[in-house]
C-alpha atoms as a PDB file:
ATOM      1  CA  UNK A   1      30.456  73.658  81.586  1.00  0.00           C
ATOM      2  CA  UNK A   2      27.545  72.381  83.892  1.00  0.00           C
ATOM      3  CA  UNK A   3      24.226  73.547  82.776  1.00  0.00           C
ATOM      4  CA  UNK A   4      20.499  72.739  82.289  1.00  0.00           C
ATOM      5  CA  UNK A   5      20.219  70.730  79.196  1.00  0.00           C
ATOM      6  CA  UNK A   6      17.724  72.119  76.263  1.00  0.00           C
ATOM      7  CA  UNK A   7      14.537  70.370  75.804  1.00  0.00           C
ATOM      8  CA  UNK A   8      15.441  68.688  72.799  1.00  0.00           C
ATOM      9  CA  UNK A   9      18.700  67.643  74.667  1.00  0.00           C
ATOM     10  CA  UNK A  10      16.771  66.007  77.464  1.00  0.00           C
ATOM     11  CA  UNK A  11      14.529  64.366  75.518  1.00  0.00           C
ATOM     12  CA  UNK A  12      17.386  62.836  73.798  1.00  0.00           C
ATOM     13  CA  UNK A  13      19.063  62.439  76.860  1.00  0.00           C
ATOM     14  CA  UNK A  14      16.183  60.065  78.767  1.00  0.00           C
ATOM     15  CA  UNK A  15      15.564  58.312  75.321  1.00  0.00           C
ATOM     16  CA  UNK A  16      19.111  56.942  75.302  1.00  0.00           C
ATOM     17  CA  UNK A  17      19.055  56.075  78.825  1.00  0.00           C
ATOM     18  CA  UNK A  18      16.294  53.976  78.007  1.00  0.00           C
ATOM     19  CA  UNK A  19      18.165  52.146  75.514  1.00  0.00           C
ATOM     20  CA  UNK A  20      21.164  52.130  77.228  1.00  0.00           C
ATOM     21  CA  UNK A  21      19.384  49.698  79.753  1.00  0.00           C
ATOM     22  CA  UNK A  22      18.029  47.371  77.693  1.00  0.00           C
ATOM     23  CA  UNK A  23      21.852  46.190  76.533  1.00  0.00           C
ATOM     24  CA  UNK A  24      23.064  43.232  78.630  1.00  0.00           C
ATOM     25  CA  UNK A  25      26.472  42.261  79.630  1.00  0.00           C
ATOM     26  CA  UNK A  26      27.964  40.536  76.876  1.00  0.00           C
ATOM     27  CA  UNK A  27      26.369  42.030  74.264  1.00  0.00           C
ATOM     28  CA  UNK A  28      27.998  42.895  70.610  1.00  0.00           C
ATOM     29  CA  UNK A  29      26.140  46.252  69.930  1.00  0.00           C
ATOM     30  CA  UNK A  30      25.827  48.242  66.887  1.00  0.00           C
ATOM     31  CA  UNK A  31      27.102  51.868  67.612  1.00  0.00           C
ATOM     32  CA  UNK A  32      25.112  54.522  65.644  1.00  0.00           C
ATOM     33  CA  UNK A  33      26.326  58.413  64.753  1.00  0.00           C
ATOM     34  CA  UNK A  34      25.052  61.219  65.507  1.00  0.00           C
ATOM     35  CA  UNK A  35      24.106  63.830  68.359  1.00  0.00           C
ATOM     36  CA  UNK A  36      21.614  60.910  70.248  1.00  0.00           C
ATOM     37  CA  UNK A  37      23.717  58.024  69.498  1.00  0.00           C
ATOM     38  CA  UNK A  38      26.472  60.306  70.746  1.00  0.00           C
ATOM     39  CA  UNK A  39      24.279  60.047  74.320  1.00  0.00           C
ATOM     40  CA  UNK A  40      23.631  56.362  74.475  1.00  0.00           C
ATOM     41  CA  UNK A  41      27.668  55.825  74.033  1.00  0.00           C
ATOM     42  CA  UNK A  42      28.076  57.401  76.752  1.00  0.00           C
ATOM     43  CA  UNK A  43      25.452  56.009  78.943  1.00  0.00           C
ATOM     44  CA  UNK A  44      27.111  52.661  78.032  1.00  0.00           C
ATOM     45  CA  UNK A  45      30.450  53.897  78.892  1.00  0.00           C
ATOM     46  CA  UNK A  46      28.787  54.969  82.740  1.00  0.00           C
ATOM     47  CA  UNK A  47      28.040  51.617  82.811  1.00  0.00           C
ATOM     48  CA  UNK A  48      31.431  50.082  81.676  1.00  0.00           C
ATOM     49  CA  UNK A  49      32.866  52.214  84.584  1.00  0.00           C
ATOM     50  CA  UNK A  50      30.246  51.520  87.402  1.00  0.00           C
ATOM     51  CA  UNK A  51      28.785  48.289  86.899  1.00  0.00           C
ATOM     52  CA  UNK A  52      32.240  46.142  85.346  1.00  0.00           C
ATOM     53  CA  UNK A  53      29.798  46.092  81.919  1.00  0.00           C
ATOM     54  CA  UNK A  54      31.755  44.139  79.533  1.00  0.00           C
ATOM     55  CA  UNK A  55      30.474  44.848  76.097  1.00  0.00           C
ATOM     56  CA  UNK A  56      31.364  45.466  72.564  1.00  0.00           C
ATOM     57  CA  UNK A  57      30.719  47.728  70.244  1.00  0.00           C
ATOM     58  CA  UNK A  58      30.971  48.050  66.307  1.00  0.00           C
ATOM     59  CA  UNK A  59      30.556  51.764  65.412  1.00  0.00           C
ATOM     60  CA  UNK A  60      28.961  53.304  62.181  1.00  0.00           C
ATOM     61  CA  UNK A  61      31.516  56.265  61.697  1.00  0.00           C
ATOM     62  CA  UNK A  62      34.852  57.396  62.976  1.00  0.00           C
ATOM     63  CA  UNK A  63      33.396  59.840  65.005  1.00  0.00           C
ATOM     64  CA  UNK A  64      31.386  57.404  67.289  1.00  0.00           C
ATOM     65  CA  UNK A  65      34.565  54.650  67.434  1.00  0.00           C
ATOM     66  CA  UNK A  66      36.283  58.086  69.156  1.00  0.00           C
ATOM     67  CA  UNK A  67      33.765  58.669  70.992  1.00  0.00           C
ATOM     68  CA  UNK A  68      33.335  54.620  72.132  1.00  0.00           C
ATOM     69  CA  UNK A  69      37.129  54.316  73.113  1.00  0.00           C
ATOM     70  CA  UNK A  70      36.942  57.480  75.019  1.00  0.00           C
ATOM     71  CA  UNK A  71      34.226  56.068  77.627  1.00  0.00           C
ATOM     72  CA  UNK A  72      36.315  52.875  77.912  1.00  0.00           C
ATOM     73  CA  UNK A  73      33.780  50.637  75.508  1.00  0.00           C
ATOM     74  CA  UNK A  74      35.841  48.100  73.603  1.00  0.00           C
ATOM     75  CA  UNK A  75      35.545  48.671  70.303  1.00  0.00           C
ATOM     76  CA  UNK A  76      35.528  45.660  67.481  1.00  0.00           C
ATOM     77  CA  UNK A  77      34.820  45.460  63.576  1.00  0.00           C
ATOM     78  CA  UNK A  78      31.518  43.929  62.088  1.00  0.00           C
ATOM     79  CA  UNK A  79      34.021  41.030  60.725  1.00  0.00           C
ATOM     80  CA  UNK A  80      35.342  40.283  64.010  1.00  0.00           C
ATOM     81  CA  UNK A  81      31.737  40.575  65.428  1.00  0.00           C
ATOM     82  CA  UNK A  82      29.878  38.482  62.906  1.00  0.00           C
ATOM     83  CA  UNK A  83      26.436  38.981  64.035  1.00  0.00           C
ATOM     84  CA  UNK A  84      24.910  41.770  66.334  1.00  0.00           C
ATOM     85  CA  UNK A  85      22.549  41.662  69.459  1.00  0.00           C
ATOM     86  CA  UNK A  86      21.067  44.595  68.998  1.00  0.00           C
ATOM     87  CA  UNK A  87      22.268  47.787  67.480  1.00  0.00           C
ATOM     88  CA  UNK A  88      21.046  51.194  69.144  1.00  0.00           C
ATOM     89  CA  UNK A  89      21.052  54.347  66.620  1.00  0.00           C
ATOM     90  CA  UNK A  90      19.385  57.556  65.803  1.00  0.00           C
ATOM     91  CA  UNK A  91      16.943  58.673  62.951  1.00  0.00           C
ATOM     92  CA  UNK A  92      16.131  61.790  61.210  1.00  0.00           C
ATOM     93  CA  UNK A  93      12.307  60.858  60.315  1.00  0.00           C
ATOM     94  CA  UNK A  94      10.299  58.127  61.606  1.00  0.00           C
ATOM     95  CA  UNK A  95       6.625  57.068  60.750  1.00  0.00           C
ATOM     96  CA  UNK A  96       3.842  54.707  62.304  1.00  0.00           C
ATOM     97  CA  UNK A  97       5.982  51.907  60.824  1.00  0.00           C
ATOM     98  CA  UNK A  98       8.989  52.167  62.072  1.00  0.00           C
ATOM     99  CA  UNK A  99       9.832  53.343  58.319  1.00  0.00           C
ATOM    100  CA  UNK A 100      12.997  55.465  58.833  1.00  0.00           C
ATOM    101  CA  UNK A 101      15.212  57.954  56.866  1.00  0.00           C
ATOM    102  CA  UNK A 102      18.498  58.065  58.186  1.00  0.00           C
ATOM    103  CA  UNK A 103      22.036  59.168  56.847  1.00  0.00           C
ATOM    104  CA  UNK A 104      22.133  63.274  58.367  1.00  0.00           C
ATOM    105  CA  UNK A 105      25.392  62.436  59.619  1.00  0.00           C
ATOM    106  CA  UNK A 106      26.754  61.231  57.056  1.00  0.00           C
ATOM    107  CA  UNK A 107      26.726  57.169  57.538  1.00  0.00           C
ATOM    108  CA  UNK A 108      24.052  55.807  56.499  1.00  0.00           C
ATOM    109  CA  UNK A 109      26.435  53.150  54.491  1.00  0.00           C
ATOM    110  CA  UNK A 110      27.727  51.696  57.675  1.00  0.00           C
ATOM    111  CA  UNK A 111      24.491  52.589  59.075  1.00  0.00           C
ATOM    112  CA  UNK A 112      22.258  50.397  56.957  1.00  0.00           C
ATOM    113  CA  UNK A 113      25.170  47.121  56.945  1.00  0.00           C
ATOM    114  CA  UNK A 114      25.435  47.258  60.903  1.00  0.00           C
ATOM    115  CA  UNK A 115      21.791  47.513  60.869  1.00  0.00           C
ATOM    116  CA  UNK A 116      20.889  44.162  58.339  1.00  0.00           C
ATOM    117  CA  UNK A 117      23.729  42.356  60.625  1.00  0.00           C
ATOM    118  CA  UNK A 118      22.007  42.352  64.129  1.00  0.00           C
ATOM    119  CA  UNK A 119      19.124  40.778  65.598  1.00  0.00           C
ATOM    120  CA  UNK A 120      17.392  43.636  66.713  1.00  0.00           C
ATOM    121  CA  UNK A 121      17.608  47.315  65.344  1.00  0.00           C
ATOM    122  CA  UNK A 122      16.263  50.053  68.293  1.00  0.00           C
ATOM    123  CA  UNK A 123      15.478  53.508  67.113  1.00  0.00           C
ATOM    124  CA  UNK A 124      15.949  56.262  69.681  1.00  0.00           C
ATOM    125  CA  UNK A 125      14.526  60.074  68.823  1.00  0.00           C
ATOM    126  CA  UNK A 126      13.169  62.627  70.316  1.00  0.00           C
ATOM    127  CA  UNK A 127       9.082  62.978  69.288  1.00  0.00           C
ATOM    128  CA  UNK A 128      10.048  65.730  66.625  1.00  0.00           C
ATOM    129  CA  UNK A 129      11.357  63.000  64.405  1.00  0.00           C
ATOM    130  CA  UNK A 130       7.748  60.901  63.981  1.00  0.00           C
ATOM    131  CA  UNK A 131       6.158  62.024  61.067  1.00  0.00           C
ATOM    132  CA  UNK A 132       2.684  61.114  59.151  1.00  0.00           C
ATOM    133  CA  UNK A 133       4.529  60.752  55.543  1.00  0.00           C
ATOM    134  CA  UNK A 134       8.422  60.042  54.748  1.00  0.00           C
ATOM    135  CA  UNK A 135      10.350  63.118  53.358  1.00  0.00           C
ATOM    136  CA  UNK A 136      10.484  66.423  55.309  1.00  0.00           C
ATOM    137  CA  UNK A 137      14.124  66.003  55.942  1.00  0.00           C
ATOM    138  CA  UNK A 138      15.740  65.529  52.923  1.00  0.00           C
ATOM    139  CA  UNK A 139      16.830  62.148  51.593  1.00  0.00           C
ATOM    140  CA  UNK A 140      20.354  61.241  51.570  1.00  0.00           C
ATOM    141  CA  UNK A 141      22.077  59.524  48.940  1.00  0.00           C
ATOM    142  CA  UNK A 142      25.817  58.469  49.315  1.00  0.00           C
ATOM    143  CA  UNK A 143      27.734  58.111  45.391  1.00  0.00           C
ATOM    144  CA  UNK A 144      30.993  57.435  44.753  1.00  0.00           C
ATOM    145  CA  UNK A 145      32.572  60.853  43.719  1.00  0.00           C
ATOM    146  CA  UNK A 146      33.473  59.464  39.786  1.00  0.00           C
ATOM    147  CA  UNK A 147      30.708  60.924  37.465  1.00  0.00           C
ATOM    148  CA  UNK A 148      28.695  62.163  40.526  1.00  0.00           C
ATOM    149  CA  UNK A 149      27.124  64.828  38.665  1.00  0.00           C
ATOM    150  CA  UNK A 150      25.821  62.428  36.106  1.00  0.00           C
ATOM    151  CA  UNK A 151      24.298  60.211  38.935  1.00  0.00           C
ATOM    152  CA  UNK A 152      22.626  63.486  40.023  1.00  0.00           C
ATOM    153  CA  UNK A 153      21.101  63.627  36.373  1.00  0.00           C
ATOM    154  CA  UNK A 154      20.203  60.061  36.381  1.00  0.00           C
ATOM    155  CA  UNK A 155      18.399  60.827  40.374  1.00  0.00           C
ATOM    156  CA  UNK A 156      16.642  63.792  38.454  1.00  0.00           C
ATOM    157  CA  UNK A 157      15.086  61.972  35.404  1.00  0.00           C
ATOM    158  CA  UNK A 158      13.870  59.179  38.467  1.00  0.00           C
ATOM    159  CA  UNK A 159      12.192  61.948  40.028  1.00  0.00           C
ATOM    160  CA  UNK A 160      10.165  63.287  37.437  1.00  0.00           C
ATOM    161  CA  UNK A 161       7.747  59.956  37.396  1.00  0.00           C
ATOM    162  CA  UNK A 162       8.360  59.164  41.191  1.00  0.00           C
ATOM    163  CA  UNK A 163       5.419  59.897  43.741  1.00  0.00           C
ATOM    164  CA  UNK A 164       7.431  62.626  45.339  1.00  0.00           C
ATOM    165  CA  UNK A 165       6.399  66.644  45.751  1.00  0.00           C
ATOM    166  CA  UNK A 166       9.534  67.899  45.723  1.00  0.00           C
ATOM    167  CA  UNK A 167      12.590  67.187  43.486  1.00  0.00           C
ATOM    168  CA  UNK A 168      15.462  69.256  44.277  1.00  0.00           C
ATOM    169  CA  UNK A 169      18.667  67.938  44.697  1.00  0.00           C
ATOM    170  CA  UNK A 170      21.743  69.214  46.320  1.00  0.00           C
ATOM    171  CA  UNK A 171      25.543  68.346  46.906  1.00  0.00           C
ATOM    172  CA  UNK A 172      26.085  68.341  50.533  1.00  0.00           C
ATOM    173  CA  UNK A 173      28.680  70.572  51.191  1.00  0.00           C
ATOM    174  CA  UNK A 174      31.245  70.678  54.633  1.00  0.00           C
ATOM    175  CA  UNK A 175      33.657  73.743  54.616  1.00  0.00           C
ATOM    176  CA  UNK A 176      33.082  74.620  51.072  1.00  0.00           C
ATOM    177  CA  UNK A 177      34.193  71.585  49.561  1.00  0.00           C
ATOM    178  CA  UNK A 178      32.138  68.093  49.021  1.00  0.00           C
ATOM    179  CA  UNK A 179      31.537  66.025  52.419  1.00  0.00           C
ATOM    180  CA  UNK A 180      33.331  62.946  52.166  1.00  0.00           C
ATOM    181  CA  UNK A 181      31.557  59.810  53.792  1.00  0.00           C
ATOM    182  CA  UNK A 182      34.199  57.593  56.001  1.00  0.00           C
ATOM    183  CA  UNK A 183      33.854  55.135  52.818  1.00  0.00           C
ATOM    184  CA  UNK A 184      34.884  58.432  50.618  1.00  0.00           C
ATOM    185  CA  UNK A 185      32.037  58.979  48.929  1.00  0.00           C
ATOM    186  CA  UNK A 186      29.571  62.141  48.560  1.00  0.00           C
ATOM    187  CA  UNK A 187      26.477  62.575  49.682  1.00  0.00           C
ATOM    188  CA  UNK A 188      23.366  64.306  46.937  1.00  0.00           C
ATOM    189  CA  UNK A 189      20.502  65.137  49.537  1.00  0.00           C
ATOM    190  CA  UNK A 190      16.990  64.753  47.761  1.00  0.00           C
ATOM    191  CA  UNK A 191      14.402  67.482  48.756  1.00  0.00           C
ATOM    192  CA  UNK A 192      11.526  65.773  48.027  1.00  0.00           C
ATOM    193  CA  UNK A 193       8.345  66.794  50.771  1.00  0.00           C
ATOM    194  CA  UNK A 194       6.560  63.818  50.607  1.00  0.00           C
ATOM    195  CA  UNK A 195       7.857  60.275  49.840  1.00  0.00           C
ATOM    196  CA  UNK A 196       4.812  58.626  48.411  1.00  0.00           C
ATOM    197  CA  UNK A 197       5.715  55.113  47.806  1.00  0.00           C
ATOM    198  CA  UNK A 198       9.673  55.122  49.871  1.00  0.00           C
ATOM    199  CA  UNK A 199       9.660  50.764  49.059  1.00  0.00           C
ATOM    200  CA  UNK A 200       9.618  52.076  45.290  1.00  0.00           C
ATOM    201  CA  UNK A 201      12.103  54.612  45.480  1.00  0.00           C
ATOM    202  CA  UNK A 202      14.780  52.810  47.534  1.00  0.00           C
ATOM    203  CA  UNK A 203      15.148  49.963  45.097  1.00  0.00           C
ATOM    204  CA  UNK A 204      14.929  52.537  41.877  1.00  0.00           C
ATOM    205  CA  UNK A 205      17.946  54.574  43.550  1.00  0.00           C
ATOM    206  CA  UNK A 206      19.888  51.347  44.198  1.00  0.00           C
ATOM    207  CA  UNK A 207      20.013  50.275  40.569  1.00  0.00           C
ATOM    208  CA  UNK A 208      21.416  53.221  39.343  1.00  0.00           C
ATOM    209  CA  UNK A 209      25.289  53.324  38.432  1.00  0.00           C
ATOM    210  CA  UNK A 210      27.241  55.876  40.558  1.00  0.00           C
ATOM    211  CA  UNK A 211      24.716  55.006  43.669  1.00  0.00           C
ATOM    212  CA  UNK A 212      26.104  53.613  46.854  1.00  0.00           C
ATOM    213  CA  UNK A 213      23.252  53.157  49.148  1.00  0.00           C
ATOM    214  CA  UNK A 214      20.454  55.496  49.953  1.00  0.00           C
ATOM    215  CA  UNK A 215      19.020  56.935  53.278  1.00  0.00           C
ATOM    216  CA  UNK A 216      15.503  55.058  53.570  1.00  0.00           C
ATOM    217  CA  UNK A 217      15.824  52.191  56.314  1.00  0.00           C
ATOM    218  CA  UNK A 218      12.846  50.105  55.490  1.00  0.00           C
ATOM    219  CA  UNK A 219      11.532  47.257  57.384  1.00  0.00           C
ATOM    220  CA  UNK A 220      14.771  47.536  59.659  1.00  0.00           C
ATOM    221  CA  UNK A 221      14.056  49.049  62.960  1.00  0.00           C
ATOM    222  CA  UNK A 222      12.354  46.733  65.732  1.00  0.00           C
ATOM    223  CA  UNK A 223      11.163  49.511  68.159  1.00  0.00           C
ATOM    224  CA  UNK A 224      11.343  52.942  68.559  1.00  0.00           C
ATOM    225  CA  UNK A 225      12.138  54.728  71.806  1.00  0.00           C
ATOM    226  CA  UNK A 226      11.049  58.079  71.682  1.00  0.00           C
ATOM    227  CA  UNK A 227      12.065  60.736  74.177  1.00  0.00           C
ATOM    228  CA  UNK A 228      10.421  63.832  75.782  1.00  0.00           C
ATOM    229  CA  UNK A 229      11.759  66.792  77.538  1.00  0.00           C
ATOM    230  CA  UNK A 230       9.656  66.108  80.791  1.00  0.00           C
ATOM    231  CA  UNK A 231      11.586  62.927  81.118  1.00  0.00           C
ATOM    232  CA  UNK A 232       9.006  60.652  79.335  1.00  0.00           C
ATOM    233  CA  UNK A 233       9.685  57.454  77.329  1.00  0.00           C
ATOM    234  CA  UNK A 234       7.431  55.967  75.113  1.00  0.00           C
ATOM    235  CA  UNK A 235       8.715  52.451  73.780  1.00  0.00           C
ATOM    236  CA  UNK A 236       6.940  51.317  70.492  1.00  0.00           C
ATOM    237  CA  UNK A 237       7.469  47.310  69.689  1.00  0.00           C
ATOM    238  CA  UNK A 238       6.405  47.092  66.006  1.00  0.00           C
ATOM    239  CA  UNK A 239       6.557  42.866  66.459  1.00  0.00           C
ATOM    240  CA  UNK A 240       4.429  43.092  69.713  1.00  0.00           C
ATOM    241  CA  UNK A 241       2.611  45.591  68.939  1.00  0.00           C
ATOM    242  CA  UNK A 242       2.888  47.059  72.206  1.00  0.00           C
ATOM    243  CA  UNK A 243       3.306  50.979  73.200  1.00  0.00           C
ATOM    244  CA  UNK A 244       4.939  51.838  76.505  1.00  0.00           C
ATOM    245  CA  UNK A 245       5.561  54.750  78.712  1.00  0.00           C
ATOM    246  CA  UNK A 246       7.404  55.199  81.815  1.00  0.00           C
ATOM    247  CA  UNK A 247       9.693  58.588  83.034  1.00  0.00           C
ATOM    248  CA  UNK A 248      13.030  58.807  83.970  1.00  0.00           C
ATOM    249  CA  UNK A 249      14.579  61.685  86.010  1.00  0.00           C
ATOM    250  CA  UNK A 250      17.243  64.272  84.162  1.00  0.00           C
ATOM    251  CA  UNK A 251      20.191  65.038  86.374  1.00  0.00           C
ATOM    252  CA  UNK A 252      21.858  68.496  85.457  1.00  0.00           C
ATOM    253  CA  UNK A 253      25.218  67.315  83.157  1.00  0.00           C
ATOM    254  CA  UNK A 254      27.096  68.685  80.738  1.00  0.00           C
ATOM    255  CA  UNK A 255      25.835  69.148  77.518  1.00  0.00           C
ATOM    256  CA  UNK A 256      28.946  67.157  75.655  1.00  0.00           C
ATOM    257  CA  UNK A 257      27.426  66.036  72.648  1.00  0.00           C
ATOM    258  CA  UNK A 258      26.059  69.643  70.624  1.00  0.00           C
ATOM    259  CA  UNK A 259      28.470  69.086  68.677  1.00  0.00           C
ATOM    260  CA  UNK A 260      28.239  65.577  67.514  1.00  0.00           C
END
């Protein structure tokens, strides 16, 4: 039903706006997942509707190609699209460099790929998600589900000499059973604190056997758009080294995407 959006909701409401205006007619655009992605498809799909926007989109998860077709955005594959313009997506940490952890949803696999395939990654979050030191939210790491729990063991003897604090590990869980990923794999979240050298660790998880992919997004993202509930931007350019700031004013809507 119509209501005032939360703060957090606004911020990632104006944040995706922002984004949503920098994509161009013609563009093939990376589609992330998750509740602020979930915003910025629909923002694109206003503009498919009012403006004749012709665009396409390659989604990271099943849940966002739904969503996509749903608000009239033509949806494609990353085979059929080759190469990406730009690919719009949410994080779960961010620091000064545009570091990232990603993968709370659940797809960081298709995530990452879509990511490495366009030609310029934007970040949008609301300022909650900046942080001074990688690894307050807990790191995901997608393994295939043969021999996960010896993967786990593998992950825990890593940790022991790794420049972490923390080093619990968990099987993330959905219903009571194992989340599956869209590529069927699980997901072992690392509760580590602090993520002292994240370069180190992403290439250490990578070569172990049972490990798909991992959640840190490193040297990937191109700017950052951060949102605030007052209906500030702030647009961070890590090539230009630029910082920006402009508003944008917050209509009452629906709150559609909580549950995204």
């Amino acid at each position: 039903m119509p209501g005032e959006l939360s703060p957090i909701d606004k911020a990632k409401f104006v944040a995706a706006k922002c984004a949503a205006d920098m994509v161009e007619d013609g563009m093939r655009v990376g589609l992330g997942t998750g509740s602020t992605a979930a915003w910025l498809v629909r923002h694109l799909g206003d503009r498919v509707r009012d403006e004749g926007f012709r665009i396409k989109g390659v989604p990271t998860s099943a849940r966002t190609a739904h969503l996509a077709k749903q608000v009239g955005i033509d949806v494609i594959t990353l085979d059929d699209a080759g190469t990406l313009n730009i690919t719009i997506d949410g994080a779960d940490e961010f620091d000064s460099d545009l570091n990232l952890i990603k993968g709370g949803g659940g797809a960081l696999l298709r995530e990452k790929i879509v990511a490495a395939a366009s030609e310029e990654v934007v970040i949008i979050a609301d300022a909650a998600k900046e942080v001074g030191t990688l690894g307050a939210f807990p790191l995901p790491v997608e393994v295939i589900p043969f021999g996960w729990t010896t993967t786990q063991m593998l992950i825990e003897e890593l940790l022991v000499s790794a420049d972490v604090m923390g080093r619990r590990i968990t099987l993330r869980m959905n219903a009571g059973k194992p989340f599956v990923t869209d590529q069927g794999n699980h997901i072992l979240d690392l509760h580590l604190t602090r993520i002292g050298n994240a370069r180190q660790l992403a290439m250490a998880l990578n070569q172990m056997p049972g490990v798909v992919e991992n959640g840190l997004f490193l040297d990937l993202c191109d700017k950052v758009i951060i949102g605030y509930s007052d209906g500030r931007v702030e647009t961070r350019d890590i090539n230009e080294g630029t910082v920006s700031q402009h508003r944008i004013d917050v209509e009452e809507t629906e709150n559609l995407f909580s549950d995204i």
